[in-house]
Protein backbone atom coordinates (compact mmCIF):
# COMPACT_ATOMS: atom_id res chain seq x y z
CA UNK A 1 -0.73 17.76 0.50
CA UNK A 2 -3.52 17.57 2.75
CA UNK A 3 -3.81 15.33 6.26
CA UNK A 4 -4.18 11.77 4.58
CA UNK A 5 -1.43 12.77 1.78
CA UNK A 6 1.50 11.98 3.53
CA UNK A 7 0.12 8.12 4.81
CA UNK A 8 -0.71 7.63 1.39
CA UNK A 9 2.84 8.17 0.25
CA UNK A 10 4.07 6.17 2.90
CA UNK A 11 1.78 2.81 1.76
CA UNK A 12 2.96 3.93 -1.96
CA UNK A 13 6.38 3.25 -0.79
CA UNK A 14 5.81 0.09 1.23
CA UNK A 15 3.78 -0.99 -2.43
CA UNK A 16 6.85 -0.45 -4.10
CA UNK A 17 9.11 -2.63 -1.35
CA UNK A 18 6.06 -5.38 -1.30
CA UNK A 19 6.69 -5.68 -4.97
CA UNK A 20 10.50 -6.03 -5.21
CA UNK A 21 10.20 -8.46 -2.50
CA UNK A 22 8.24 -10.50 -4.61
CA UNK A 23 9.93 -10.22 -7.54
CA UNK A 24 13.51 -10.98 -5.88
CA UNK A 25 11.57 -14.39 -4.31
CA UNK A 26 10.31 -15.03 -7.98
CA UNK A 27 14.11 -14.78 -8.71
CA UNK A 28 15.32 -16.91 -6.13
CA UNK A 29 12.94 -19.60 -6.92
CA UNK A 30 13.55 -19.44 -10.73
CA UNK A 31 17.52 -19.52 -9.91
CA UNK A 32 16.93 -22.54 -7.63
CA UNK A 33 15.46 -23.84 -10.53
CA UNK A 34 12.21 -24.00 -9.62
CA UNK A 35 8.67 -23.82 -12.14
CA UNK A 36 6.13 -22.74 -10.00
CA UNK A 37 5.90 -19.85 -8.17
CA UNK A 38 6.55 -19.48 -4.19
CA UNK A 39 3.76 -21.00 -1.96
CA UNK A 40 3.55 -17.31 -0.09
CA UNK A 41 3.26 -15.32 -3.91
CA UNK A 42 -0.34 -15.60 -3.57
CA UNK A 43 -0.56 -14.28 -0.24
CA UNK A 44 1.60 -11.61 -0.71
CA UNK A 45 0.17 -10.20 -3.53
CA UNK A 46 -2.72 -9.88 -1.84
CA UNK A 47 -1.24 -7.58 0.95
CA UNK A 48 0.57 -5.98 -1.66
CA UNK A 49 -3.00 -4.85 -2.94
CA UNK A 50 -4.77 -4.31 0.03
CA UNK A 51 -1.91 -1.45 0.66
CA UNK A 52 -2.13 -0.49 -2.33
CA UNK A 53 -6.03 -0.18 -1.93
CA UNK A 54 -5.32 1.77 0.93
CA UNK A 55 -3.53 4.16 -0.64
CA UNK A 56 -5.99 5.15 -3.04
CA UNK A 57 -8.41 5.35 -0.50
CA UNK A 58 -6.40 8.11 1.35
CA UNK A 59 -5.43 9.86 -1.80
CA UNK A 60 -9.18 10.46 -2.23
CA UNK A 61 -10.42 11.68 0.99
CA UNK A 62 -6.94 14.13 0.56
CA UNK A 63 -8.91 15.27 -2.30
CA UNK A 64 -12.15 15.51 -1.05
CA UNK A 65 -13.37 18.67 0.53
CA UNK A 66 -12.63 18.54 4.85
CA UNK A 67 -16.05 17.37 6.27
CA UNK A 68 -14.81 18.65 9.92
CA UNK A 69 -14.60 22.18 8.13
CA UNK A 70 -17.12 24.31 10.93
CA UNK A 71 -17.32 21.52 13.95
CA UNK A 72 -16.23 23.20 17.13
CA UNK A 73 -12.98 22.55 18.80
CA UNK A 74 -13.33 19.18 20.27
CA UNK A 75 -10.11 20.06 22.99
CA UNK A 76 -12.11 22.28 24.86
């Protein structure tokens, strides 16, 4: 697993929580007996995707070839 590899897994994970938290509120509201979904569903969907976007985007520069490969040591 290169650099990016191990953020990648840790958006993949926070995916995974975004989703059961929207599923339990989904649950919730349907037990409370309501028949639309939660006001916030919307919006939360949409971070869920924009970390899951992330993720992918990480996964591929992990997989791309290092473009700092030969640049001089920037400490110095």
């Amino acid at each position: 697993m290169g650099d990016f590899g191990s953020f990648a897994d840790r958006l993949e994970a926070l995916t995974a929580d975004l989703d059961e938290f929207a599923f339990d509120r989904l649950r919730t509201a349907a037990a409370d007996g309501h028949t639309t979904r939660p006001a916030s569903d919307r919006e939360l969907t949409k971070a869920r995707r924009a970390v899951e976007k992330a993720a992918h985007i990480l996964r591929r520069l992990d997989e791309e070839p290092d473009d700092l490969a030969g640049v001089a040591d920037l400490d110095r």
